[in-house]
N, C-alpha and C. Protein backbone atom coordinates (compact mmCIF):
# COMPACT_ATOMS: atom_id res chain seq x y z
N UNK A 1 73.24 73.80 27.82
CA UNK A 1 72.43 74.66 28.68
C UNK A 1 73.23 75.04 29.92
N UNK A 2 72.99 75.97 30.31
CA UNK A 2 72.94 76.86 31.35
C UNK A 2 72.72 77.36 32.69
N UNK A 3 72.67 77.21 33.66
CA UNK A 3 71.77 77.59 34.59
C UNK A 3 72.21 78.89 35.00
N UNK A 4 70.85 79.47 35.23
CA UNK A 4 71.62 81.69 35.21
C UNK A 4 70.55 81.80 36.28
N UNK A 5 71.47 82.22 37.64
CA UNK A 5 70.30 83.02 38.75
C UNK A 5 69.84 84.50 38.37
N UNK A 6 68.69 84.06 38.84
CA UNK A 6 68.15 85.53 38.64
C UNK A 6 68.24 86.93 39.59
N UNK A 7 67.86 87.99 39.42
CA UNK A 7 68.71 89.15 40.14
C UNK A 7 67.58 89.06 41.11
N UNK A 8 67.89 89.55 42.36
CA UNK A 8 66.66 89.47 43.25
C UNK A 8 66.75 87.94 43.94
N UNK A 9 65.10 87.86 44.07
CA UNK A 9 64.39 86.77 44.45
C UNK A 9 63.94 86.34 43.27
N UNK A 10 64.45 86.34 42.10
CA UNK A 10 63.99 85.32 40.68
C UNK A 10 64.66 84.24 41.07
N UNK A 11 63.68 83.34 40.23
CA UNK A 11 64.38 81.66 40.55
C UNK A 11 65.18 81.42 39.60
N UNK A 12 66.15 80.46 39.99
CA UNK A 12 67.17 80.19 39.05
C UNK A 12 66.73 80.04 37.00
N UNK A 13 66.82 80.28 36.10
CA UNK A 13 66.79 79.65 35.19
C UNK A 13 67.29 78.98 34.05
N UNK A 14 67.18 78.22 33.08
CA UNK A 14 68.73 78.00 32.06
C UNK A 14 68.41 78.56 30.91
N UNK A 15 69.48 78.51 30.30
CA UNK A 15 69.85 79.57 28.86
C UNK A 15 70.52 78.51 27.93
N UNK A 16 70.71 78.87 26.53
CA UNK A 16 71.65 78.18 26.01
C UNK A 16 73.06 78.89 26.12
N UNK A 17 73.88 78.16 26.17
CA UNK A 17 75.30 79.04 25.69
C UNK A 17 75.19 79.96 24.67
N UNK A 18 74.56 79.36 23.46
CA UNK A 18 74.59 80.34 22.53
C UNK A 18 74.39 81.77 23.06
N UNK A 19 72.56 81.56 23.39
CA UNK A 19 71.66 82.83 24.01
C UNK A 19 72.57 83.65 24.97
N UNK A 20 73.56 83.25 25.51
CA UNK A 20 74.26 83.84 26.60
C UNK A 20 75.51 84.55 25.69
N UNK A 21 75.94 84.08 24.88
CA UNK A 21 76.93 84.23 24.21
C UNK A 21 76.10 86.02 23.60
N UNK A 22 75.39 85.60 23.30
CA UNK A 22 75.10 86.60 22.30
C UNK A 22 74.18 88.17 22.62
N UNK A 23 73.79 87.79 24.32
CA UNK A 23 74.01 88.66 24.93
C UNK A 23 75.26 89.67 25.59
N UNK A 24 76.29 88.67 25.52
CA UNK A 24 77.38 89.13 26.45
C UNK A 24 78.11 90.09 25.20
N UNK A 25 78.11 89.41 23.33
CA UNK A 25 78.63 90.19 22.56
C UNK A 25 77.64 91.48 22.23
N UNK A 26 76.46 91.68 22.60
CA UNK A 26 75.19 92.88 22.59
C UNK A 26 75.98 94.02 23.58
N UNK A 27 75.99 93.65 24.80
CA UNK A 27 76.50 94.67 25.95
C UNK A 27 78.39 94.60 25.64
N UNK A 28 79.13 93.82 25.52
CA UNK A 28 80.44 94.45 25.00
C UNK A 28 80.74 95.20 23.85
N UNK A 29 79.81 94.63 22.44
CA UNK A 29 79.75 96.21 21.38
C UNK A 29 79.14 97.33 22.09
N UNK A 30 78.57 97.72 22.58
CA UNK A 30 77.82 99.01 23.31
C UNK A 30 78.80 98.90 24.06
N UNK A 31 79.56 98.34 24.49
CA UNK A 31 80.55 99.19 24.98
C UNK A 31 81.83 99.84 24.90
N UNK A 32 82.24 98.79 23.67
CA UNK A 32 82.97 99.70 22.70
C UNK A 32 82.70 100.93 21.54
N UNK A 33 81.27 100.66 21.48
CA UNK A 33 80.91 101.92 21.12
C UNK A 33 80.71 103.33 21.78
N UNK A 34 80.54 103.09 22.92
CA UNK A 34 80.89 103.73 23.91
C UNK A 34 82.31 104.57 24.04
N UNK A 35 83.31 103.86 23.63
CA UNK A 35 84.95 103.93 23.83
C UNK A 35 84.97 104.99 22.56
N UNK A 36 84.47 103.94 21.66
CA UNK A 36 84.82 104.78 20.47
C UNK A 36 84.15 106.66 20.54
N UNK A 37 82.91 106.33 21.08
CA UNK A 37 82.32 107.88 21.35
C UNK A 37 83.23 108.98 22.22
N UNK A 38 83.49 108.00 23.04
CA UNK A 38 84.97 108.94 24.30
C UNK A 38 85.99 109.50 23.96
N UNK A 39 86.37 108.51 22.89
CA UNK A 39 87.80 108.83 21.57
C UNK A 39 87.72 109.90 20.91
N UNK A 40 86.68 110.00 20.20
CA UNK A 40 86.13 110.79 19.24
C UNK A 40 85.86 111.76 20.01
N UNK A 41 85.33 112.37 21.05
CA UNK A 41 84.87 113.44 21.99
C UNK A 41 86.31 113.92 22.68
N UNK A 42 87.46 113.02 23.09
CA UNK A 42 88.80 113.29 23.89
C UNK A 42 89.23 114.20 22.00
N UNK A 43 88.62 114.10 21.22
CA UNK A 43 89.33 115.09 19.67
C UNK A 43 90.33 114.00 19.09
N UNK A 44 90.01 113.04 19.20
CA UNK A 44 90.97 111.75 18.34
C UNK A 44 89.86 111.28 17.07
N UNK A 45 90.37 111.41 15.91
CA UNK A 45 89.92 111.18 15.07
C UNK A 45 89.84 109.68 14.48
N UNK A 46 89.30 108.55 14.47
CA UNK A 46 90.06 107.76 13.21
C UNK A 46 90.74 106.56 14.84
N UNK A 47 91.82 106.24 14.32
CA UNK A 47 92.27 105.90 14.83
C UNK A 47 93.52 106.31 15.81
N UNK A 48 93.69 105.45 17.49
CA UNK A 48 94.63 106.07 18.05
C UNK A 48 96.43 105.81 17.83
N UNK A 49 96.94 106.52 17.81
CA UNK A 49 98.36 105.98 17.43
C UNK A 49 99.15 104.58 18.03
N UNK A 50 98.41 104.12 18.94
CA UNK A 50 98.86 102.79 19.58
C UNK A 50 98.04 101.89 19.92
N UNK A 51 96.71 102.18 19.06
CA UNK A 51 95.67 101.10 19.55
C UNK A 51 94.92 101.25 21.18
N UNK A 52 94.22 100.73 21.25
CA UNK A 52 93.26 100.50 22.46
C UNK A 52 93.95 99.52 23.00
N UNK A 53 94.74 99.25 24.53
CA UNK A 53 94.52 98.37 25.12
C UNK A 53 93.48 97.70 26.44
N UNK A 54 93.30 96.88 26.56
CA UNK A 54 92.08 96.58 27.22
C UNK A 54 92.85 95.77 28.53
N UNK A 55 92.19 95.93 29.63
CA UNK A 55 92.82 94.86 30.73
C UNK A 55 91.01 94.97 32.08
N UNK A 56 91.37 93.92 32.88
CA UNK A 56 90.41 93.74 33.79
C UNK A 56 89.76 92.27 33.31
N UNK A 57 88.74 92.27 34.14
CA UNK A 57 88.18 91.27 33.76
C UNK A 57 87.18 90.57 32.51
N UNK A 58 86.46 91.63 32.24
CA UNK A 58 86.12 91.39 31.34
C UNK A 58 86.55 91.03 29.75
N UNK A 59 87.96 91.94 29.92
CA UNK A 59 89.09 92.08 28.55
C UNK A 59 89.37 90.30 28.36
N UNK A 60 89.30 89.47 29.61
CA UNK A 60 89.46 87.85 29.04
C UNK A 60 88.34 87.18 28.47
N UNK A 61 87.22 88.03 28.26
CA UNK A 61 86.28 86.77 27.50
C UNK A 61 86.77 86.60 26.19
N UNK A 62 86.46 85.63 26.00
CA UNK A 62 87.20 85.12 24.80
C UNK A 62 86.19 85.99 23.52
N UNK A 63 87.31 86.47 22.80
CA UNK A 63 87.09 87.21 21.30
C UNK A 63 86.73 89.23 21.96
N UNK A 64 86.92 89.05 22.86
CA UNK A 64 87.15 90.67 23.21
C UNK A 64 87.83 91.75 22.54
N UNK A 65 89.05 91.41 21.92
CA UNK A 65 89.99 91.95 21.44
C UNK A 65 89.37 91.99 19.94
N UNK A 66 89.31 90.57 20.18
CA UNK A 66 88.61 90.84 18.30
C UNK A 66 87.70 91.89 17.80
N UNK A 67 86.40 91.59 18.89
CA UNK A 67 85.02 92.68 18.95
C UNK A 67 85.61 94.17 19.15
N UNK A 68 86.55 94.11 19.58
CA UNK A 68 86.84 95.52 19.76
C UNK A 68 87.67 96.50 18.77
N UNK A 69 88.73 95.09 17.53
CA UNK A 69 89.19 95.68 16.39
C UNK A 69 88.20 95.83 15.55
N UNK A 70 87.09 95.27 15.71
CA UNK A 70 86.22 95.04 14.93
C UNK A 70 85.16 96.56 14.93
N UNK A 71 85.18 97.01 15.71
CA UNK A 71 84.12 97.97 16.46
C UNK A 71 85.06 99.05 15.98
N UNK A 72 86.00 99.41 16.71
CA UNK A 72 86.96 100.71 17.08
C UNK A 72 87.64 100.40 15.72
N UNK A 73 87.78 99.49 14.93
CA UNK A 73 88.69 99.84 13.70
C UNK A 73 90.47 100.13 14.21
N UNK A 74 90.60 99.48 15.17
CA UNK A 74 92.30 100.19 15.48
C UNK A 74 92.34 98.96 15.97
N UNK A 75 93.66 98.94 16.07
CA UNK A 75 94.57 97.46 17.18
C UNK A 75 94.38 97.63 18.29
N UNK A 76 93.80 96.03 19.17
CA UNK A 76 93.33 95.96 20.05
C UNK A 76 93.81 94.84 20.73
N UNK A 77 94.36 95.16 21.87
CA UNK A 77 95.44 94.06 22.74
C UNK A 77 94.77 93.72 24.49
N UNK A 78 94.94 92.32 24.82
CA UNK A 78 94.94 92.45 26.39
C UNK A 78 95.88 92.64 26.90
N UNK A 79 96.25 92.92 28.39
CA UNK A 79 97.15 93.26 28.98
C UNK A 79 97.10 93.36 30.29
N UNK A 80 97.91 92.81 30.90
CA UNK A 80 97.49 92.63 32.94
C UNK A 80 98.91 93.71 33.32
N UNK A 81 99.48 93.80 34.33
CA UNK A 81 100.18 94.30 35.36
C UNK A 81 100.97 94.13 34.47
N UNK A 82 102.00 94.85 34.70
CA UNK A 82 103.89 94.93 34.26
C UNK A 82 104.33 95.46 35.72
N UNK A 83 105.88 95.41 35.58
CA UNK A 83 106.47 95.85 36.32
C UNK A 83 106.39 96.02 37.71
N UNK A 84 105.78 95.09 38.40
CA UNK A 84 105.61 94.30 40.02
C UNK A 84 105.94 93.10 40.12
N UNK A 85 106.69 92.89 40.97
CA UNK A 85 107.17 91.61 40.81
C UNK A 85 106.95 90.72 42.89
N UNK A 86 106.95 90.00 42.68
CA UNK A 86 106.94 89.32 43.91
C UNK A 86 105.78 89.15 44.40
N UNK A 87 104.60 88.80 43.55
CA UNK A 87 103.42 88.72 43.43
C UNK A 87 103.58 87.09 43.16
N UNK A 88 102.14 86.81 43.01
CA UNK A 88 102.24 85.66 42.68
C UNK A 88 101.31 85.62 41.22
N UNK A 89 101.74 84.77 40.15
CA UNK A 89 101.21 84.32 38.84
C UNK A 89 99.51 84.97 38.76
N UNK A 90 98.76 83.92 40.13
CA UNK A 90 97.62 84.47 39.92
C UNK A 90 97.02 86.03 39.66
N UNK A 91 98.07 86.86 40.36
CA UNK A 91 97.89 87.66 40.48
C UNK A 91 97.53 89.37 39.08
N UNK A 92 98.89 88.65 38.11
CA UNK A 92 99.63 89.82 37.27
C UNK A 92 98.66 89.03 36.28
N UNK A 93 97.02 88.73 36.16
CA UNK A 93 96.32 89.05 35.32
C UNK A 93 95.67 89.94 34.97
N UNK A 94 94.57 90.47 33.80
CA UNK A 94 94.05 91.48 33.77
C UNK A 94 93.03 92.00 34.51
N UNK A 95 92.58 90.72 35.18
CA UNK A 95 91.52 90.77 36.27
C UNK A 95 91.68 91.57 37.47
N UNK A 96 93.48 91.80 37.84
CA UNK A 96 93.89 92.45 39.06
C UNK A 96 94.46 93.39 38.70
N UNK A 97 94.75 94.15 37.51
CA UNK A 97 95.44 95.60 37.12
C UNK A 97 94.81 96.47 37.90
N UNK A 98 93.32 96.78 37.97
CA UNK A 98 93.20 98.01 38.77
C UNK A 98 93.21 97.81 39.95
N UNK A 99 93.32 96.80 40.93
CA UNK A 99 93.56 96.40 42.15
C UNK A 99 94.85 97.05 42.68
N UNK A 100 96.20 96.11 41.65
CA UNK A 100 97.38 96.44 41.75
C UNK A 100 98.10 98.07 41.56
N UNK A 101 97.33 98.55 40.15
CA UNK A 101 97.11 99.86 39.97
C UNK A 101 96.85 100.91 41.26
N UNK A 102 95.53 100.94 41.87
CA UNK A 102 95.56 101.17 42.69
C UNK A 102 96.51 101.12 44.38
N UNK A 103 96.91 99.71 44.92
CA UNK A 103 98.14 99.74 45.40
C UNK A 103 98.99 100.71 44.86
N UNK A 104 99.58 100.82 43.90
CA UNK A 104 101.05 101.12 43.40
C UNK A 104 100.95 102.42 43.46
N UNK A 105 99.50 103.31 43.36
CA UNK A 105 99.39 104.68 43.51
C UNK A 105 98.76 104.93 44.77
N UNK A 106 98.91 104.39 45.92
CA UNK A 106 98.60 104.66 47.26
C UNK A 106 99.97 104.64 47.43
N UNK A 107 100.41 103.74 47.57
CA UNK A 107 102.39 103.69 47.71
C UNK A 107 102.73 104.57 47.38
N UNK A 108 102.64 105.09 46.36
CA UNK A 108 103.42 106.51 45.41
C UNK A 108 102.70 107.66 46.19
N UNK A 109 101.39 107.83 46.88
CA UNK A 109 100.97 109.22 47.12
C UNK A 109 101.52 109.26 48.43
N UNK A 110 101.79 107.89 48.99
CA UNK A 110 102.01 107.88 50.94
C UNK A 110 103.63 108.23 50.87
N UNK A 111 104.28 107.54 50.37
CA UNK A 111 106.12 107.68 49.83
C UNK A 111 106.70 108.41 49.24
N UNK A 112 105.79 109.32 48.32
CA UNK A 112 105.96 110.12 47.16
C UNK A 112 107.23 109.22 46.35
N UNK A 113 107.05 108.48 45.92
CA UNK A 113 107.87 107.26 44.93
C UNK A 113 107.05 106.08 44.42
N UNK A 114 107.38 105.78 43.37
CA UNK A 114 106.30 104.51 42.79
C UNK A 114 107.20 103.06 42.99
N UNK A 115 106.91 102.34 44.09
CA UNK A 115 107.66 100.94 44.14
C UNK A 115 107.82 100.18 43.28
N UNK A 116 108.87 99.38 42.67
CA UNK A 116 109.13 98.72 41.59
C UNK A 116 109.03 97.56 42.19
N UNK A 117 109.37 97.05 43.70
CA UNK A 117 108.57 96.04 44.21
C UNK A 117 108.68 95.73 45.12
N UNK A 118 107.99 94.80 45.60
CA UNK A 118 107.14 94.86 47.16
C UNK A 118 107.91 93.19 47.70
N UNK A 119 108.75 93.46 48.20
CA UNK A 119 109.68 92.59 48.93
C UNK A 119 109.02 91.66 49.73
N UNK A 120 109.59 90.90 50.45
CA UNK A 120 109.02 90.41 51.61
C UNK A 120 109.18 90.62 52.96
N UNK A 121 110.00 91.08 52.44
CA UNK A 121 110.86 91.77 53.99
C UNK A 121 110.05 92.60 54.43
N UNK A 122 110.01 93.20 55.96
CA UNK A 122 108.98 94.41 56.03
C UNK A 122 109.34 95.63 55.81
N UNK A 123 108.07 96.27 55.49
CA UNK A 123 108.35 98.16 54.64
C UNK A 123 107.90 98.66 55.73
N UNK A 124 108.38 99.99 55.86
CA UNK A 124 107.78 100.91 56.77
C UNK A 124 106.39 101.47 56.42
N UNK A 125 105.73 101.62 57.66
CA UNK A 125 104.50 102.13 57.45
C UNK A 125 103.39 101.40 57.09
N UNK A 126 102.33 102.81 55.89
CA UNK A 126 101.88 102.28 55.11
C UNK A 126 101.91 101.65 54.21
N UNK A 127 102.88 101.42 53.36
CA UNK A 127 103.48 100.57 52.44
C UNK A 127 103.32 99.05 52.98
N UNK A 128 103.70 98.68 54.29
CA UNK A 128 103.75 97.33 54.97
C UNK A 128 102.22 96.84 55.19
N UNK A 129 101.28 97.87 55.84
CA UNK A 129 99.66 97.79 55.82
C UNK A 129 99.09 97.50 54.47
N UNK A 130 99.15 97.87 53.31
CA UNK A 130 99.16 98.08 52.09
C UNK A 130 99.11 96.44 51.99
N UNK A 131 100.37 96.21 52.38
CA UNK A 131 101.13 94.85 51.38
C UNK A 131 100.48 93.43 52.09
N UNK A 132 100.57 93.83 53.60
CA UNK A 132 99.63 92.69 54.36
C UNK A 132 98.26 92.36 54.36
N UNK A 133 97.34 93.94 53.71
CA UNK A 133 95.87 93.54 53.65
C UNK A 133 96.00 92.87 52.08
N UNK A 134 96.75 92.73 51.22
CA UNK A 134 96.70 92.86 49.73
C UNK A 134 97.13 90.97 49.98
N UNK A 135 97.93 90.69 50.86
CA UNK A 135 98.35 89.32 50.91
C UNK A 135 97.37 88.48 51.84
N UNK A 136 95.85 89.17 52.78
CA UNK A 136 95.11 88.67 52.78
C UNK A 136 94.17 88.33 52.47
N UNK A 137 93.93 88.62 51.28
CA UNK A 137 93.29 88.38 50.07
C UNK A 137 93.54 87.13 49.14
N UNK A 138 94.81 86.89 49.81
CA UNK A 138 95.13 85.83 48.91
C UNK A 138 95.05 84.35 49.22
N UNK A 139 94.66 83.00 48.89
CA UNK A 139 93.76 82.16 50.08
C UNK A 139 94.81 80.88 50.41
């Protein structure tokens, strides 16, 4: 069992794992069905030539990838950050791609260049603001 707060002012209540489980796989097929509708509407037929990759947070519940070859019929991979470095471990999961994402295309619109990586040393500007609110975040 469980204990699941409720939204609002509901009082706390418990669930089984199962029951929870099998909500969470209800709302992730609908949402690959979803994907698949977007696919099919972007004029992709069938399958895409490189598979669906998935990243963020949700892409780590466990069997995501599966539900989603399973659904979409194509290869289906997780995937966090590439190519930033001087981060720390916690960081270059899938949970922080659009975080980092974001950074890396504020850098690129303020610099007109996409940083390959973020030193320690100090950067000029915004790039340095960027890098100090992004490292107070970190605990």
């Amino acid at each position: 069992m469980v204990d699941v707060q409720g939204i609002g002012e509901g009082d706390a209540t418990t669930a089984s794992r199962k029951e929870l489980a099998e909500i969470i796989e209800a709302r992730m097929r609908e949402v690959f069905e979803k994907i698949g509708d977007e696919i099919e509407r972007a004029g992709y037929k069938g399958m895409l030539p490189a598979g669906l990759v998935l990243t963020g947070g949700a892409s780590q519940l466990a069997g995501a990838a599966r539900l989603g070859r399973e659904v979409l019929q194509m290869p289906v991979r997780v995937a966090g950050p590439s190519g930033v470095s001087g981060l720390t471990d916690h960081l270059l999961t899938p949970a922080y791609s659009t975080s980092l994402g974001l950074l890396m295309w504020g850098a690129q619109a303020v610099h007109g260049y996409e940083p390959l990586r973020y030193d320690t040393a100090p950067a000029p500007g915004m790039v340095n603001r960027m890098r100090d609110w992004a490292r107070g975040l970190l605990p």
